[in-house]
C-alpha atoms as a PDB file:
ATOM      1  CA  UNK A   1       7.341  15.631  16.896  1.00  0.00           C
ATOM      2  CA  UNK A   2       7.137  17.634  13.496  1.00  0.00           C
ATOM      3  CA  UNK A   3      10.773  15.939  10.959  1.00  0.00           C
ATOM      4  CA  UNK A   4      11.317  18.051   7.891  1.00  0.00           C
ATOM      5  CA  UNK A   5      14.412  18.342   5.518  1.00  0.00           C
ATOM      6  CA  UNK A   6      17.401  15.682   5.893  1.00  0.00           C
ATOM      7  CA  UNK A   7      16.125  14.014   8.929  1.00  0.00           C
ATOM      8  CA  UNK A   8      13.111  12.337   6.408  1.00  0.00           C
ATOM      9  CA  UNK A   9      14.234   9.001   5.137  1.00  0.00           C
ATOM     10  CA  UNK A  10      12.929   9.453   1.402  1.00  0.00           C
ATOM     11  CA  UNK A  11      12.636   5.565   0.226  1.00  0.00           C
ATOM     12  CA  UNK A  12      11.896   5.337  -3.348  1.00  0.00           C
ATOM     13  CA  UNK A  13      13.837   8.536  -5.434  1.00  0.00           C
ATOM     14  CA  UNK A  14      11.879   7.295  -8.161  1.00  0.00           C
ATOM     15  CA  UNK A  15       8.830   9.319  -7.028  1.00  0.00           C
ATOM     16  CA  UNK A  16      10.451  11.952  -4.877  1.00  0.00           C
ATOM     17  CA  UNK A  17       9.586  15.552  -5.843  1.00  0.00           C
ATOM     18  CA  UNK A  18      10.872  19.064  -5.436  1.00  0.00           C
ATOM     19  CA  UNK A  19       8.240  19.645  -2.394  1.00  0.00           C
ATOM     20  CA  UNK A  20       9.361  20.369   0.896  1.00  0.00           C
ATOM     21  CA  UNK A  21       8.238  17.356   2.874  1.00  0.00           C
ATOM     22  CA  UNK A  22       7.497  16.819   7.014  1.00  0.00           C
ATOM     23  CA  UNK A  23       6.349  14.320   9.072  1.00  0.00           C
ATOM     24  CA  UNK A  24       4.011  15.093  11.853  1.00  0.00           C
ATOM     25  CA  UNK A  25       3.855  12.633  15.367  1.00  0.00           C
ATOM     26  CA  UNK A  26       1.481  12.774  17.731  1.00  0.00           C
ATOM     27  CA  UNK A  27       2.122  11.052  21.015  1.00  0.00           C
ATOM     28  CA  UNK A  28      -1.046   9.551  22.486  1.00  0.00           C
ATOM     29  CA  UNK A  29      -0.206   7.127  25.013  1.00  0.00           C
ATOM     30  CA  UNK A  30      -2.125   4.234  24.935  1.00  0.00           C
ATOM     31  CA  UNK A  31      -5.061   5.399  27.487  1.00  0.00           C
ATOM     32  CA  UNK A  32      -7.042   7.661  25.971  1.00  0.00           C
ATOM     33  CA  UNK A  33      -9.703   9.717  28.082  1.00  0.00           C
ATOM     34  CA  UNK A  34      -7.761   9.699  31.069  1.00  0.00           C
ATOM     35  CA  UNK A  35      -6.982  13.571  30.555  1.00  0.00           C
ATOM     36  CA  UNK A  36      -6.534  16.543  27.735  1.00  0.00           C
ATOM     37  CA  UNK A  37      -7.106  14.094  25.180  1.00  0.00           C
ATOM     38  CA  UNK A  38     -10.463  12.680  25.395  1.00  0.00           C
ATOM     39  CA  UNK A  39     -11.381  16.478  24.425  1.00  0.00           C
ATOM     40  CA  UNK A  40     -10.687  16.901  20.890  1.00  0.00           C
ATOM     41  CA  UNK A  41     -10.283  15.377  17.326  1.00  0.00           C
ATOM     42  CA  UNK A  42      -8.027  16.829  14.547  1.00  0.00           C
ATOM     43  CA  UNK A  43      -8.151  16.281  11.033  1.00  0.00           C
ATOM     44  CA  UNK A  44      -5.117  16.154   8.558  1.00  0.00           C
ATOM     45  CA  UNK A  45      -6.012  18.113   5.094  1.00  0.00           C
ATOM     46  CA  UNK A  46      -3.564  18.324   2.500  1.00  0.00           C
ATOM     47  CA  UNK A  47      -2.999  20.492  -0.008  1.00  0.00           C
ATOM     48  CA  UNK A  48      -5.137  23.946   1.732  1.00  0.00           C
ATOM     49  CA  UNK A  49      -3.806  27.509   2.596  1.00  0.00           C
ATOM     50  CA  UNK A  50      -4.119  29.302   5.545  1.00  0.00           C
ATOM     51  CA  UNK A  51      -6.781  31.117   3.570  1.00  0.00           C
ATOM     52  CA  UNK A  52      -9.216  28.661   2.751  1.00  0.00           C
ATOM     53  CA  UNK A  53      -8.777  26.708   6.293  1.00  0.00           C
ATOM     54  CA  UNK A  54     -11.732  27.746   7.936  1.00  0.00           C
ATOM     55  CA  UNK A  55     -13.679  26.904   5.494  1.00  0.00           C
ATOM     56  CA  UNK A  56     -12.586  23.804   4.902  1.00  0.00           C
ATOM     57  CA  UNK A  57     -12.956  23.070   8.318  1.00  0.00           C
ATOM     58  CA  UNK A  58     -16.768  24.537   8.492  1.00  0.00           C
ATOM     59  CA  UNK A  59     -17.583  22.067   5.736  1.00  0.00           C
ATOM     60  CA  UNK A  60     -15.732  18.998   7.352  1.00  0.00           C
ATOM     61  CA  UNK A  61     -17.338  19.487  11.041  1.00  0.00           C
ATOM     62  CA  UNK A  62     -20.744  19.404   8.643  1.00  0.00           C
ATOM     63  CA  UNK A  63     -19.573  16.070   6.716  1.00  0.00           C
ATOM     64  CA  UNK A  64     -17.614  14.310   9.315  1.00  0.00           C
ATOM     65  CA  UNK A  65     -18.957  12.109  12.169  1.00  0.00           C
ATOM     66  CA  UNK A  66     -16.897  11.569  14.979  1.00  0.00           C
ATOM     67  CA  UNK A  67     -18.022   8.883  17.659  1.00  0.00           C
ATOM     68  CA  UNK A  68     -15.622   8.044  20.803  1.00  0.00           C
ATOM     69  CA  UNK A  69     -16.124   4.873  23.225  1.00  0.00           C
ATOM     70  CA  UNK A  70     -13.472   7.166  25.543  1.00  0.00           C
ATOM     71  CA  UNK A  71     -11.378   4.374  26.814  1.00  0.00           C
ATOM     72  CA  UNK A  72     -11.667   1.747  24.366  1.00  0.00           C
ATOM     73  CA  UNK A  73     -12.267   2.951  20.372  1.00  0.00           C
ATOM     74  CA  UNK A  74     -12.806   6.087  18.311  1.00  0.00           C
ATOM     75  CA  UNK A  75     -14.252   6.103  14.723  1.00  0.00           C
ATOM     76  CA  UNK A  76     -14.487   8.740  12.162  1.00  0.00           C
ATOM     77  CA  UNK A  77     -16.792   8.442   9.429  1.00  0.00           C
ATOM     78  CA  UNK A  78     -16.789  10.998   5.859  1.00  0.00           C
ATOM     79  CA  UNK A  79     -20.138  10.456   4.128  1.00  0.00           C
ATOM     80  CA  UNK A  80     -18.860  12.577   1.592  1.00  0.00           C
ATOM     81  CA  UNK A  81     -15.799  10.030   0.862  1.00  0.00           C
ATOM     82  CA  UNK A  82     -17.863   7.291   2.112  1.00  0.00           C
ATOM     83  CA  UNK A  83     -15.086   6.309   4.152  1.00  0.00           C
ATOM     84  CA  UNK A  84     -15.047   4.412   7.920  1.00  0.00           C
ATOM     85  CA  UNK A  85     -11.604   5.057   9.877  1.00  0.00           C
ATOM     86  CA  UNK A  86     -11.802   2.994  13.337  1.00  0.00           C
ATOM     87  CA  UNK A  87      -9.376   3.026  16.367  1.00  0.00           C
ATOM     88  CA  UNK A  88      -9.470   0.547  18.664  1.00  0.00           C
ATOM     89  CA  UNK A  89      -7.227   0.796  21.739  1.00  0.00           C
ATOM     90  CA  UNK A  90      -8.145  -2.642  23.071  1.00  0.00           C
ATOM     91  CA  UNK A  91     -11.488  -5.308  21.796  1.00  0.00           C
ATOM     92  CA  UNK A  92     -14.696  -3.762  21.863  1.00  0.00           C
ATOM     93  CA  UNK A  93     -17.511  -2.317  19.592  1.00  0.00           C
ATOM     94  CA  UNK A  94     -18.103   1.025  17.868  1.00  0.00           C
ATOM     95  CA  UNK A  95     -20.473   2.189  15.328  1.00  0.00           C
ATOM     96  CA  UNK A  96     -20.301   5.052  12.810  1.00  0.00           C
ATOM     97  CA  UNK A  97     -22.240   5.989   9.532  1.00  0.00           C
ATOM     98  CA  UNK A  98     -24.623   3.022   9.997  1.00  0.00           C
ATOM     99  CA  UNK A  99     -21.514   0.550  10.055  1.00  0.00           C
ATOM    100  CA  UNK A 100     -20.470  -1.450  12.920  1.00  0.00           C
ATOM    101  CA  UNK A 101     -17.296  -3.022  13.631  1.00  0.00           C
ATOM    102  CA  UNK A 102     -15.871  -5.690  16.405  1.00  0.00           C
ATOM    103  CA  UNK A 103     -12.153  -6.217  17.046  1.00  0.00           C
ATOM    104  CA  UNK A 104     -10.632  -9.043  18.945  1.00  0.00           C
ATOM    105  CA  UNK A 105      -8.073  -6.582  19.785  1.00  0.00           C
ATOM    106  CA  UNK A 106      -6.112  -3.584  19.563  1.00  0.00           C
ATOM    107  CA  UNK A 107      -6.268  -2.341  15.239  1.00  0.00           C
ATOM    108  CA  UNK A 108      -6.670   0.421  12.882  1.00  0.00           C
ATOM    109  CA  UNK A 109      -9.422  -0.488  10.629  1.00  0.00           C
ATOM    110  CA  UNK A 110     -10.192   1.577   7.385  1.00  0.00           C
ATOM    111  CA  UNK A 111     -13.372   0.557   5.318  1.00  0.00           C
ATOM    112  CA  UNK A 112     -14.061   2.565   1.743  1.00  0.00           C
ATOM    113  CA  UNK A 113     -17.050   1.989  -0.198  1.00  0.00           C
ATOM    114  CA  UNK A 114     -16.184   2.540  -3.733  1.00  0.00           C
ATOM    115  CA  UNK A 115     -19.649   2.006  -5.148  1.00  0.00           C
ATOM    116  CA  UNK A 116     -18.903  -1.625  -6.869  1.00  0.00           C
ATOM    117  CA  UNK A 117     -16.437  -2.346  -4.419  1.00  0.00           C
ATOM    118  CA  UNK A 118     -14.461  -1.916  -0.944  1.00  0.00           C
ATOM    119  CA  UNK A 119     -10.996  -0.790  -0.106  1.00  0.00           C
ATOM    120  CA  UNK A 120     -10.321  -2.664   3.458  1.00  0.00           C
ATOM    121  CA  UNK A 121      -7.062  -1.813   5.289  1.00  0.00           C
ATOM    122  CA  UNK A 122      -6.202  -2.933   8.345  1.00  0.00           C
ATOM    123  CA  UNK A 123      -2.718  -3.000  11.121  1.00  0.00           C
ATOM    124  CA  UNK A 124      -1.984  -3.345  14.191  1.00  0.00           C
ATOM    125  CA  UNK A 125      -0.405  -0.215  15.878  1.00  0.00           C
ATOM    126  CA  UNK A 126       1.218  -2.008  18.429  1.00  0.00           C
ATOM    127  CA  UNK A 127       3.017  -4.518  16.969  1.00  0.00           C
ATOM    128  CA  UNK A 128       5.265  -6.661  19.556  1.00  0.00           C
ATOM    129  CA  UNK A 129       6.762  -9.788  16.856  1.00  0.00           C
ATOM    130  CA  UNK A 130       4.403 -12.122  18.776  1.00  0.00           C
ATOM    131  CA  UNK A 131       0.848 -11.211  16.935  1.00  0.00           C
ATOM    132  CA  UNK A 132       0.000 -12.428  13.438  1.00  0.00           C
ATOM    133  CA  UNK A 133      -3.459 -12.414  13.405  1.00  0.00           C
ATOM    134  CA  UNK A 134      -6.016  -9.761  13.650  1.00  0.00           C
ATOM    135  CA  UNK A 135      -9.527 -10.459  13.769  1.00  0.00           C
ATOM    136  CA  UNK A 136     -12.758  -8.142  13.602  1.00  0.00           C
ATOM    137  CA  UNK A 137     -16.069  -7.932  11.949  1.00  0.00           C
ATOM    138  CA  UNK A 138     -17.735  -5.573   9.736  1.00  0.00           C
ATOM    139  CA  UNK A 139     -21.696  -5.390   9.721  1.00  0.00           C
ATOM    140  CA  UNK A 140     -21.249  -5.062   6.113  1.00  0.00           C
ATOM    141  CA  UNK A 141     -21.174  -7.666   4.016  1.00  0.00           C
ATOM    142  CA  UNK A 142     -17.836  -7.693   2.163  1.00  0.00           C
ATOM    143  CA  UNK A 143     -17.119 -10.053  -0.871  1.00  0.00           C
ATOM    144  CA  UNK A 144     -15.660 -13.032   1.136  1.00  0.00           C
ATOM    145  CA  UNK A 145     -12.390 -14.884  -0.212  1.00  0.00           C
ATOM    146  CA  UNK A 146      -8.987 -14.777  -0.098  1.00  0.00           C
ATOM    147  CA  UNK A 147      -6.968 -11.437  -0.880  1.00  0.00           C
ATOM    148  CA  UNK A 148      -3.160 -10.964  -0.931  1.00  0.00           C
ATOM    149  CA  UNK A 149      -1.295  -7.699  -0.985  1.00  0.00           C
ATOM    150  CA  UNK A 150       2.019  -6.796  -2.077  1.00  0.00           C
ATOM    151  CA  UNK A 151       3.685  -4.044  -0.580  1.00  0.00           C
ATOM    152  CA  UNK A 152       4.676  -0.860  -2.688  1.00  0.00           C
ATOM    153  CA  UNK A 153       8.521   0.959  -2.569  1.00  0.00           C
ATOM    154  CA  UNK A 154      11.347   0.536  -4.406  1.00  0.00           C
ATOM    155  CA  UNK A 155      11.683  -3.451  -3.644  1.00  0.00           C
ATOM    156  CA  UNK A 156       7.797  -4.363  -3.901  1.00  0.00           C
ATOM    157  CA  UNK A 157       7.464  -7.571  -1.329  1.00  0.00           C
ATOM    158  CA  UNK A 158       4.694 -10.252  -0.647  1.00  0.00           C
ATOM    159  CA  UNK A 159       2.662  -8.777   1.592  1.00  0.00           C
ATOM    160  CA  UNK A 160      -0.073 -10.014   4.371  1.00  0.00           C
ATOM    161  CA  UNK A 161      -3.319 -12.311   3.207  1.00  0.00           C
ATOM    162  CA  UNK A 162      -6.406 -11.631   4.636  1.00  0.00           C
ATOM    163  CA  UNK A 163      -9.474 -13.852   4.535  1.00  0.00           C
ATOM    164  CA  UNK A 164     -12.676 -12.412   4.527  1.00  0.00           C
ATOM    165  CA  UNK A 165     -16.023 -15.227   5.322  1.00  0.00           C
ATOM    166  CA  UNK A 166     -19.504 -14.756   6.327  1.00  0.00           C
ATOM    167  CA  UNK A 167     -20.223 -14.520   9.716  1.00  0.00           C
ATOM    168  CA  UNK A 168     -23.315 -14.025  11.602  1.00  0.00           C
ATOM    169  CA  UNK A 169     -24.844 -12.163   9.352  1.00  0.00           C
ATOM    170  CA  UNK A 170     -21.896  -9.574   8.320  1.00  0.00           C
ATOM    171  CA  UNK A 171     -18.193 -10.159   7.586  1.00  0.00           C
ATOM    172  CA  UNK A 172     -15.120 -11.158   9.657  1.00  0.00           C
ATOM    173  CA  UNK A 173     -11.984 -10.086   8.220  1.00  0.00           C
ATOM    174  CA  UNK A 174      -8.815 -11.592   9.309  1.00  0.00           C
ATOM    175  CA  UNK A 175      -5.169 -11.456   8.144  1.00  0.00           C
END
């Protein structure tokens, strides 16, 4: 499903610039590996020409890691960003870039080492109104406590807490 134009719901004006915007959707079902789409990954990268594509594609497959559990996670891990993307499509375990990571359930997890610190983000993708906890475990030690988020737009709202403690060893983060 590719939206461009009117049909994009621009929510803070504030920010909004001249660009021509789009959204992109992918529909993956909630299987994955049981066809087509256990066969490839795809990358979104902003702000490159047709031009200097294949390139920039060269360097990623060179940079990128890309480790599937078919039926059950995915991860993606950019040593150059030092950045951990994880997919789980129901609980199990899946390791990239030397980091491991355990979910209790379906998530999108998100780890960033910024060299002092860590940018954690994580959501469920299939929400149902019943589910307010999700719990999973990094093998690397994050700074345990208490963290609260706000969310960002034009009417900024309390956000979700998440509590990160020791566990085992590594970290359980849950929020």
């Amino acid at each position: 499903m590719i939206k461009t134009g009117k049909e994009i719901n621009i929510t803070d004006r504030a920010i909004a610039d001249k660009q021509p915007n789009f959204i992109i959707a992918l529909n993956h079902g909630v299987t994955p590996g049981s066809g087509l789409d256990d066969s490839y990954a795809y990358y979104l990268i902003p702000n490159i020409g047709k031009e200097g594509m294949k390139a920039r594609v060269a360097n990623l497959q060179k940079e990128i890691t890309t480790v599937e559990n078919t039926a059950s996670a995915h991860a993606v891990y950019s040593a150059a960003d030092k950045t951990w993307q994880y997919a789980f499509f129901k609980p199990g375990t899946i390791s990239a870039g030397k980091t491991e990571v355990t979910s209790d359930d379906v998530a999108l997890i998100m780890l960033r080492d910024n060299g002092d610190s860590w940018t954690l983000s994580a959501s469920n993708p299939m929400p149902d109104g019943k589910k307010q906890r999700l719990t999973f475990r990094v093998s690397t030690p994050l700074a345990a406590g208490t963290y609260t988020y706000r969310t960002k737009g034009v009417y900024p709202l309390e956000g979700e807490t998440v509590t990160v403690s020791p566990d085992k060893g590594g970290c359980k983060g849950g929020g």
